[in-house]
Structure formats: C-alpha cells, structure tokens
C-alpha atoms as a PDB file:
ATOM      1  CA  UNK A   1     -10.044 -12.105  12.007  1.00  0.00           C
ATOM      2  CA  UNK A   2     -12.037 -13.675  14.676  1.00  0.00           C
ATOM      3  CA  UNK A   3     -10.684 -12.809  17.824  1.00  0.00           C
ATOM      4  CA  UNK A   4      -9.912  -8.884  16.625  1.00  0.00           C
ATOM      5  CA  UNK A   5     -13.847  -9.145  15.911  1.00  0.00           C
ATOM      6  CA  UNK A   6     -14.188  -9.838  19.184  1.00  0.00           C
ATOM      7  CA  UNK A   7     -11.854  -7.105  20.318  1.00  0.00           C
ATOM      8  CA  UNK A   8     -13.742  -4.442  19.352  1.00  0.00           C
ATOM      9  CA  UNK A   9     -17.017  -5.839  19.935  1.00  0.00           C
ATOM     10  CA  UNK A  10     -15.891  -6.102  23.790  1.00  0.00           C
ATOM     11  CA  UNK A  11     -13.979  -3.067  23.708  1.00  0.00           C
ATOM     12  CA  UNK A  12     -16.349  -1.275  21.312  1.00  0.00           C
ATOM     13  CA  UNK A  13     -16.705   1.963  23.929  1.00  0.00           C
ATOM     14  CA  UNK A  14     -13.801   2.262  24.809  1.00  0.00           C
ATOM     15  CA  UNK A  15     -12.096   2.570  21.256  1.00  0.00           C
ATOM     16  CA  UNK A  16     -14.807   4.723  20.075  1.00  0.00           C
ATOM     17  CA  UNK A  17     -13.401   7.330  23.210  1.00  0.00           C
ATOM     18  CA  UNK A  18     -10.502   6.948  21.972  1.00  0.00           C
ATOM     19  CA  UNK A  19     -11.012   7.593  18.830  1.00  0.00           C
ATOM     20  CA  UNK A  20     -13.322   9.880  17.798  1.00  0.00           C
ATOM     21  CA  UNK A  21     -11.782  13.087  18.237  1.00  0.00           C
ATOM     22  CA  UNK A  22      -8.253  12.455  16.354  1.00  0.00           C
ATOM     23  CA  UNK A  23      -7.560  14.928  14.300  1.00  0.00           C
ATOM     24  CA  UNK A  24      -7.500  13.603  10.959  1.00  0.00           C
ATOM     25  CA  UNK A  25      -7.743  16.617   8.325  1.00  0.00           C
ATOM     26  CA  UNK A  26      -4.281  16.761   7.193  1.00  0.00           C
ATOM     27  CA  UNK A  27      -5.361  12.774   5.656  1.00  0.00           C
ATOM     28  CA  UNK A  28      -8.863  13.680   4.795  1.00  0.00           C
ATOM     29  CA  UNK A  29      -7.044  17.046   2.083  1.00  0.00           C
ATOM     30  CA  UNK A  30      -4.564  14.314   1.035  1.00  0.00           C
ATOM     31  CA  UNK A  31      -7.826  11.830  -0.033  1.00  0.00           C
ATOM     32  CA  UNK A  32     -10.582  14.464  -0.941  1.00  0.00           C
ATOM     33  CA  UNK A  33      -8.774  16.444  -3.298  1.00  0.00           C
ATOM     34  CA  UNK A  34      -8.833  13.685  -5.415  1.00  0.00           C
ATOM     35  CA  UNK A  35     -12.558  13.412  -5.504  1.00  0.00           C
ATOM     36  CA  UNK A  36     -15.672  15.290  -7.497  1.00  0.00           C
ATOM     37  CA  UNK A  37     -18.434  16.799  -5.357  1.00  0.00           C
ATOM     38  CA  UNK A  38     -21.435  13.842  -4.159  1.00  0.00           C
ATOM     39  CA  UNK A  39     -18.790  11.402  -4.826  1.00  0.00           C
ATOM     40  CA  UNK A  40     -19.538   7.951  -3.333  1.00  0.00           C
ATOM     41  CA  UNK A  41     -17.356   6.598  -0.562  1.00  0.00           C
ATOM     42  CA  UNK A  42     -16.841   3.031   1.149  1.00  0.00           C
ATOM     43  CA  UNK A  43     -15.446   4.053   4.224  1.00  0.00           C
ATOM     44  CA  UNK A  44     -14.195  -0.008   5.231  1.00  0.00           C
ATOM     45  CA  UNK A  45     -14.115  -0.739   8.474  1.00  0.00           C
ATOM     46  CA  UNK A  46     -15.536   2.676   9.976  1.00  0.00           C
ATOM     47  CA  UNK A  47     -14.924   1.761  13.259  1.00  0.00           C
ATOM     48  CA  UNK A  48     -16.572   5.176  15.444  1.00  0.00           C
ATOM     49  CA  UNK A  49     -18.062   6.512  12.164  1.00  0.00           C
ATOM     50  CA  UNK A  50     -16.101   9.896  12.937  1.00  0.00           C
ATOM     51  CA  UNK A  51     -14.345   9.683   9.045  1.00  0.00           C
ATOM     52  CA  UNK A  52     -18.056   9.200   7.578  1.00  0.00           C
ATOM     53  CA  UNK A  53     -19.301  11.578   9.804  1.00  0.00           C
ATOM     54  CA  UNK A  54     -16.734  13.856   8.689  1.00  0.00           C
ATOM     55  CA  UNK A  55     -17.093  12.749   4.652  1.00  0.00           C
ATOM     56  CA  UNK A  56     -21.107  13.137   4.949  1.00  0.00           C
ATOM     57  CA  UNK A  57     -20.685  16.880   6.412  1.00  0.00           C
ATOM     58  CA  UNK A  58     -18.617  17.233   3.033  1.00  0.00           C
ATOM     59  CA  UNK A  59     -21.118  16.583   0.680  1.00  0.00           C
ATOM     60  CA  UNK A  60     -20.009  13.101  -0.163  1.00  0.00           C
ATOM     61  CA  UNK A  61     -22.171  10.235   0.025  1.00  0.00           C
ATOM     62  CA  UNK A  62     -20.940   7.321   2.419  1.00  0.00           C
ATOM     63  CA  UNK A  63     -21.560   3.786   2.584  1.00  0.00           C
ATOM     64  CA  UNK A  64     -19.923   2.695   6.056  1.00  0.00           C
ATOM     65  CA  UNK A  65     -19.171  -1.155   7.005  1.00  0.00           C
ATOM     66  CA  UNK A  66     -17.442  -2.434   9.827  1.00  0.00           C
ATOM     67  CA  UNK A  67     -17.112  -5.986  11.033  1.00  0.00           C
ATOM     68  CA  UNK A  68     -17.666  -5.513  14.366  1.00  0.00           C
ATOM     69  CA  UNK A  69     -21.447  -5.269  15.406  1.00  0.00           C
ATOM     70  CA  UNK A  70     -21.058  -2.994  18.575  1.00  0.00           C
ATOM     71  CA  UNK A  71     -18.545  -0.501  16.547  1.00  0.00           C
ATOM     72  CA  UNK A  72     -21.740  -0.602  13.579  1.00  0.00           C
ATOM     73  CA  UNK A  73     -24.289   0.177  16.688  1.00  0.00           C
ATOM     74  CA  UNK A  74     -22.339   2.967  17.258  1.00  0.00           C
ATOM     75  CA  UNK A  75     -21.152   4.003  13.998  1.00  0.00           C
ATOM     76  CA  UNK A  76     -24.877   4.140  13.179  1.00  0.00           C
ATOM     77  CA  UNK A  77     -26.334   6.488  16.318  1.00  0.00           C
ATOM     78  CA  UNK A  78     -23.521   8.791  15.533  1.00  0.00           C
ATOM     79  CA  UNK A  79     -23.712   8.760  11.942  1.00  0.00           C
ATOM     80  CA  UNK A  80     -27.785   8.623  12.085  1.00  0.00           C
ATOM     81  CA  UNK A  81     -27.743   5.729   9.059  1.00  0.00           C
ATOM     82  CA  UNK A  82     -27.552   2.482   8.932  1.00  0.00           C
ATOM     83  CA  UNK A  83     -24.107   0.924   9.401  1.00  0.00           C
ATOM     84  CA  UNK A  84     -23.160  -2.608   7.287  1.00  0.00           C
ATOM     85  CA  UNK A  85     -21.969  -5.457   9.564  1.00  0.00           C
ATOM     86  CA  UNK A  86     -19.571  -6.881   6.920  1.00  0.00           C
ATOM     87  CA  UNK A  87     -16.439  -8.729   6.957  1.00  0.00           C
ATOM     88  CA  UNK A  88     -13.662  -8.448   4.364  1.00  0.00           C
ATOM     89  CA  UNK A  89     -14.500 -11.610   3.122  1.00  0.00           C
ATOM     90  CA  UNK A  90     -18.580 -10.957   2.662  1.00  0.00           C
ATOM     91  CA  UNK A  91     -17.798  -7.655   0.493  1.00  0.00           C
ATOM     92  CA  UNK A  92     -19.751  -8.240  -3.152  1.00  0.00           C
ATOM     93  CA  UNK A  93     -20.303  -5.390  -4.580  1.00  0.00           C
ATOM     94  CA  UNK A  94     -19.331  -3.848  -8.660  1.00  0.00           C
ATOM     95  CA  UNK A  95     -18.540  -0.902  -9.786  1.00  0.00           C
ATOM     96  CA  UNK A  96     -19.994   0.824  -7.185  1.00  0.00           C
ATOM     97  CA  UNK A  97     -17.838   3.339  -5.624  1.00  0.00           C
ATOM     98  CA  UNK A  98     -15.932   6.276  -6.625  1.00  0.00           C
ATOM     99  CA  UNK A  99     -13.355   6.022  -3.675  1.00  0.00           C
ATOM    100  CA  UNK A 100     -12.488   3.361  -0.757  1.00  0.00           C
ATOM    101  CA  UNK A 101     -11.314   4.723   2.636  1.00  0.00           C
ATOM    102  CA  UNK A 102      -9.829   1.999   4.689  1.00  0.00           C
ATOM    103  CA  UNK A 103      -8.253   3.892   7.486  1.00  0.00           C
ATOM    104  CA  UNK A 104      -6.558   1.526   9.939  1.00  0.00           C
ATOM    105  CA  UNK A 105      -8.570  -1.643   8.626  1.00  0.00           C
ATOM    106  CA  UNK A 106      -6.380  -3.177   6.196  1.00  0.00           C
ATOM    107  CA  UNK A 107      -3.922  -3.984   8.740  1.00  0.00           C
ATOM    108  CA  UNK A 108      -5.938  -6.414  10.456  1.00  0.00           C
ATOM    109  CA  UNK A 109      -5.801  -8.841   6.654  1.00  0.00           C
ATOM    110  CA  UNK A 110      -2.956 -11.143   7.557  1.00  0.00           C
ATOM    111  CA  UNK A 111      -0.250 -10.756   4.265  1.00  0.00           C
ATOM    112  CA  UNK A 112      -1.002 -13.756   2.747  1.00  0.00           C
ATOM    113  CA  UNK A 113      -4.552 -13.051   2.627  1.00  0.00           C
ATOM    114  CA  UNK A 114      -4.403  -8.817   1.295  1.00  0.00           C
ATOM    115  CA  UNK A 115      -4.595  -9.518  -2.066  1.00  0.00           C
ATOM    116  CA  UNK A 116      -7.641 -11.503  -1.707  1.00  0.00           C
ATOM    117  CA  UNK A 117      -9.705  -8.556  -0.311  1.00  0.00           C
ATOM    118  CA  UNK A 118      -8.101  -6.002  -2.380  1.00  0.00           C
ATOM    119  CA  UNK A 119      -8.910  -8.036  -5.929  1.00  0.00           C
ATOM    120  CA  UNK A 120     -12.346  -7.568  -3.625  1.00  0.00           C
ATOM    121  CA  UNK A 121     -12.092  -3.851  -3.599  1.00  0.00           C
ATOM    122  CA  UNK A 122     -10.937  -3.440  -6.948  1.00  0.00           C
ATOM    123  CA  UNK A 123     -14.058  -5.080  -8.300  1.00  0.00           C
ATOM    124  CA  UNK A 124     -16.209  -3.218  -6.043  1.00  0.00           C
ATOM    125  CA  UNK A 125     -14.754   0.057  -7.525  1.00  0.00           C
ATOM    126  CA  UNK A 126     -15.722   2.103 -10.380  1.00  0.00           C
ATOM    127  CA  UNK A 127     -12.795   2.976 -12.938  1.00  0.00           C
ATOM    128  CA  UNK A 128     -10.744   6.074 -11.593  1.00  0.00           C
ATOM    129  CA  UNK A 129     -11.810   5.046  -8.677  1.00  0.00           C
ATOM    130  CA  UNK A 130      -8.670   6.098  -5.456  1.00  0.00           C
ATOM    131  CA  UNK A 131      -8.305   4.061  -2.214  1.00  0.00           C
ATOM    132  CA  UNK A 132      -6.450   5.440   0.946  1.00  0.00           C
ATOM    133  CA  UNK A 133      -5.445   2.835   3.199  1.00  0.00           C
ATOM    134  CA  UNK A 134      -2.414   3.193   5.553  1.00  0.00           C
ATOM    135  CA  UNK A 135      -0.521   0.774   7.989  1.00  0.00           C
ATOM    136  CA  UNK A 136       1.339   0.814  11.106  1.00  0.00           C
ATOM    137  CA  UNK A 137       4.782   1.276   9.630  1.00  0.00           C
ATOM    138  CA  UNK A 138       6.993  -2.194  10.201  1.00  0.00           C
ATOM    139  CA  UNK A 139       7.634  -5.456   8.699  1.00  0.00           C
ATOM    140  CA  UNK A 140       6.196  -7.935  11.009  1.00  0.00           C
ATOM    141  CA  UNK A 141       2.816  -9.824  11.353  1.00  0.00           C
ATOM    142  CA  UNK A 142       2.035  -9.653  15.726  1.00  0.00           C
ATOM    143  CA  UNK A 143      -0.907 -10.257  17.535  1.00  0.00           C
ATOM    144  CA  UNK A 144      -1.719  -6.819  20.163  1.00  0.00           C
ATOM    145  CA  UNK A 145      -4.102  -7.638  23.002  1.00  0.00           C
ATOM    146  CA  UNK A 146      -6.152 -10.045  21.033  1.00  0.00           C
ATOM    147  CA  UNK A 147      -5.794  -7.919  17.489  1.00  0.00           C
ATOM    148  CA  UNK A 148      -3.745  -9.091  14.546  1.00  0.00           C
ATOM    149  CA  UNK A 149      -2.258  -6.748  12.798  1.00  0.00           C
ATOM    150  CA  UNK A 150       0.242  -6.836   9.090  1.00  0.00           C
ATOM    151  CA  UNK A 151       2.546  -3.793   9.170  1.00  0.00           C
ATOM    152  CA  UNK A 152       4.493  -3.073   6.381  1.00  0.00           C
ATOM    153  CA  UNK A 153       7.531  -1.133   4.985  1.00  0.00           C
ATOM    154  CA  UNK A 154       7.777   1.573   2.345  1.00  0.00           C
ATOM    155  CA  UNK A 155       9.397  -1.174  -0.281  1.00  0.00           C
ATOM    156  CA  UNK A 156       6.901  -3.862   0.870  1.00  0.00           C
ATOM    157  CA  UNK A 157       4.010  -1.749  -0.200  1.00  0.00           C
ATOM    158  CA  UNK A 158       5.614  -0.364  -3.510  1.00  0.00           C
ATOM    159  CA  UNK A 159       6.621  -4.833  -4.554  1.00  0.00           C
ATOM    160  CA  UNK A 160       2.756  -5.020  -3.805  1.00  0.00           C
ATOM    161  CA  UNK A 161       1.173  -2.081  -5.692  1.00  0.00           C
ATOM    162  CA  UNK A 162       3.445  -3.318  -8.653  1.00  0.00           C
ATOM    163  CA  UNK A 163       1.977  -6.662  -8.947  1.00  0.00           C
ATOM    164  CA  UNK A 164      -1.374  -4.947 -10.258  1.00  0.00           C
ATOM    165  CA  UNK A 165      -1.381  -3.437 -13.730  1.00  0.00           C
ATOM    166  CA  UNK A 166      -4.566  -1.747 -12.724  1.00  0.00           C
ATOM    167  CA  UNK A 167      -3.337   0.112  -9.397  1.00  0.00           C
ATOM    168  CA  UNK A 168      -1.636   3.218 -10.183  1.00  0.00           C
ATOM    169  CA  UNK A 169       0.374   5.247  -7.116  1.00  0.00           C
ATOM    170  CA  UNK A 170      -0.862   8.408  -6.632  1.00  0.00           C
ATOM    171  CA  UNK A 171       0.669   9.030  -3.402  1.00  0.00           C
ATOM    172  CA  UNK A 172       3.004   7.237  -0.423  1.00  0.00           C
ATOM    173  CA  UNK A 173       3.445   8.965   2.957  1.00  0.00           C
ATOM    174  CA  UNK A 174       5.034   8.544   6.069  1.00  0.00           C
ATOM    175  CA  UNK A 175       2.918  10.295   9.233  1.00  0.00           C
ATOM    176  CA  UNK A 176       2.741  10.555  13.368  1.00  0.00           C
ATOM    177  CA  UNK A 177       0.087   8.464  15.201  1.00  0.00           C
ATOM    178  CA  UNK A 178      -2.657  11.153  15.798  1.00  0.00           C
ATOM    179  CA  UNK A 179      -3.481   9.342  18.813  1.00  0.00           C
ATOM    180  CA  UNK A 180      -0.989  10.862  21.672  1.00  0.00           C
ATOM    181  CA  UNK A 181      -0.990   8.153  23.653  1.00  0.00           C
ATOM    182  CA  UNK A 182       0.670   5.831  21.310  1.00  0.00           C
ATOM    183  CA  UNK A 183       4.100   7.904  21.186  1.00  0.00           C
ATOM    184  CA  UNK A 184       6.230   7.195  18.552  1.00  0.00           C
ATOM    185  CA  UNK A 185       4.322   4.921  15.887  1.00  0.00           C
ATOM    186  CA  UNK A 186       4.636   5.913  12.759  1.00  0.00           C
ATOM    187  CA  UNK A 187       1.889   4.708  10.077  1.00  0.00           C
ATOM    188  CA  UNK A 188       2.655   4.303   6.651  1.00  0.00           C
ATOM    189  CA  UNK A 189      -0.136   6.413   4.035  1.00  0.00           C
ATOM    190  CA  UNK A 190      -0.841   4.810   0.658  1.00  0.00           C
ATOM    191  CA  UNK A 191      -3.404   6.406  -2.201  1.00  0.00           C
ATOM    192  CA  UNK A 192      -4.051   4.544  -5.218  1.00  0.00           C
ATOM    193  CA  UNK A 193      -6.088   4.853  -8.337  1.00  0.00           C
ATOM    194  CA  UNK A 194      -8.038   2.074 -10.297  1.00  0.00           C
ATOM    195  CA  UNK A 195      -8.014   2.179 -14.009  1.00  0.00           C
ATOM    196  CA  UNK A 196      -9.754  -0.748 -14.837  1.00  0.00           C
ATOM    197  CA  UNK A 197      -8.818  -0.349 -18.348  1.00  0.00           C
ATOM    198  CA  UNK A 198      -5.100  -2.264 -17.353  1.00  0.00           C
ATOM    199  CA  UNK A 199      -7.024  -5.125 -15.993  1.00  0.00           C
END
C-alpha cells in the first residue's frame, strides 16, 4: 500500500478536483435506506470527504479515515472535523459503527490480504451493522500510475461473501464510472449486513 499512499499524497489536489463533484446519489439511496436516523458511519478511506460531507448534511454521524495525510488535510477543511490518518492495517476499533462506507478503497487491499481487513471491519462493526464497498469490475490484480488496485468479478465476490457465516448479501450491482473521463469502466457495487450472531 505504500507507493498508492504516496499517490495520493503527491497527487492529493488533483484527485480531490476530480472528485468531488461526482454525482453519487443513486449509491448513497442504495446505502442509506438501510440505515436509522443519527446512525454512525465509517466512511474508510474518504479520500475528498465529499461522501461524509454528503452523510453529515443527512443527519448521520461520520467518522472519516483515510491513509493518505494530504487527502485527510483536505478531507478535514472541507468537512470542518478532524480527519483519521489510518491505514487498513492500524484500524482497532469494536462494535462501534452502525454502517462502513468504503467507496473505492477496498480495491487498493491486494486479494490475498482482503480478508484480513475485512475480519478488521467486521469487528469494528456493531451487529446489523451494512457495509457498501464496490470495485472496478475485472479479475486481475495491476498496478495504475503507481496505485495497486484488486478488481473483481460478480462470482469472485459472491465465493468471498460465502466464506463468512456472519456476512449476509443484501445487495450486488453492476454501475457506470460517474467520473466521465474514465469511459467505459464499469464498477462492481456490493452491500452487506453483519449479524454477529453467525460468528
């Protein structure tokens, strides 16, 4: 994960630009819906802050970390809170959110290493907790300008969800890149829901 730290602490500016205005609210019904009012929300890996921005406006409370330390200094003066400079690996938390919003984060966790950080985000989790995550839709592991990045097939995601008793599919969706500049990818939209009591 080193060098895509890096990425985005060099490029930091420019992918907040880039980023910040995609329109996202078609995801954001597909993830809220499944949430009570003041919920509490790890947005992982906030990158601009525009999701927590978008979350807090809601009503919900946020908790936003991102392992980059320029995207957090941004994150933050947009967001007007402090942002938590954590990596994947340094999250230790229990029980403490009702939902996990990893949008376009996940796919940066080489394969072999995913469910390490997700046996991570289950324990940080409350019971009924949901997570939205959602990769670049594929079946290679490729390194973009520096970035690393897992992308993954409809079947690959399904064989993983099934390994975990505790992970039940809510929903599995196939959408455009919001982003018009990046044509034709296609990302790959997974919701889940803890129930710890299948643990």
């Amino acid at each position: 994960m080193d060098n895509t730290i890096t990425y985005y602490n060099t490029n930091a500016a420019e992918y907040y630009n880039k980023t910040i205005t995609a329109e996202m609210s078609s995801v954001y019904n597909h993830f809220t819906r499944l949430l009570k009012s003041g919920s509490c929300i790890c947005d992982l890996g906030c990158g601009s802050g525009r999701d927590s921005k978008y979350f807090i406006s809601q009503g919900f409370t946020v908790l936003p970390i991102d392992g980059s330390h320029e995207m957090c200094r941004l994150a933050s003066e947009l967001l007007k809170q402090k942002v938590d400079c954590l990596e994947f690996d340094d999250i230790d938390y229990e029980n403490e959110f009702d939902a996990i919003w990893a949008c376009s984060s996940l796919l940066h966790v080489p394969k072999n290493a995913l469910s390490h950080i997700i046996e991570k985000l289950i324990r940080s989790a409350k019971n009924n907790a949901v997570i939205y995550t959602c990769f670049k839709l594929g079946n290679s592991e490729r390194i973009i300008d520096g970035r690393f990045f897992s992308d993954y097939t409809h079947d690959e995601i399904l064989d993983f969800i099934s390994k975990y008793k505790c992970l039940k599919l809510i929903e599995i969706w196939i959408s455009d890149d919001v982003r018009g500049s990046h044509g034709r990818s296609q990302w790959l939209n997974i919701i889940v829901r803890i129930i710890k009591g299948n643990l």
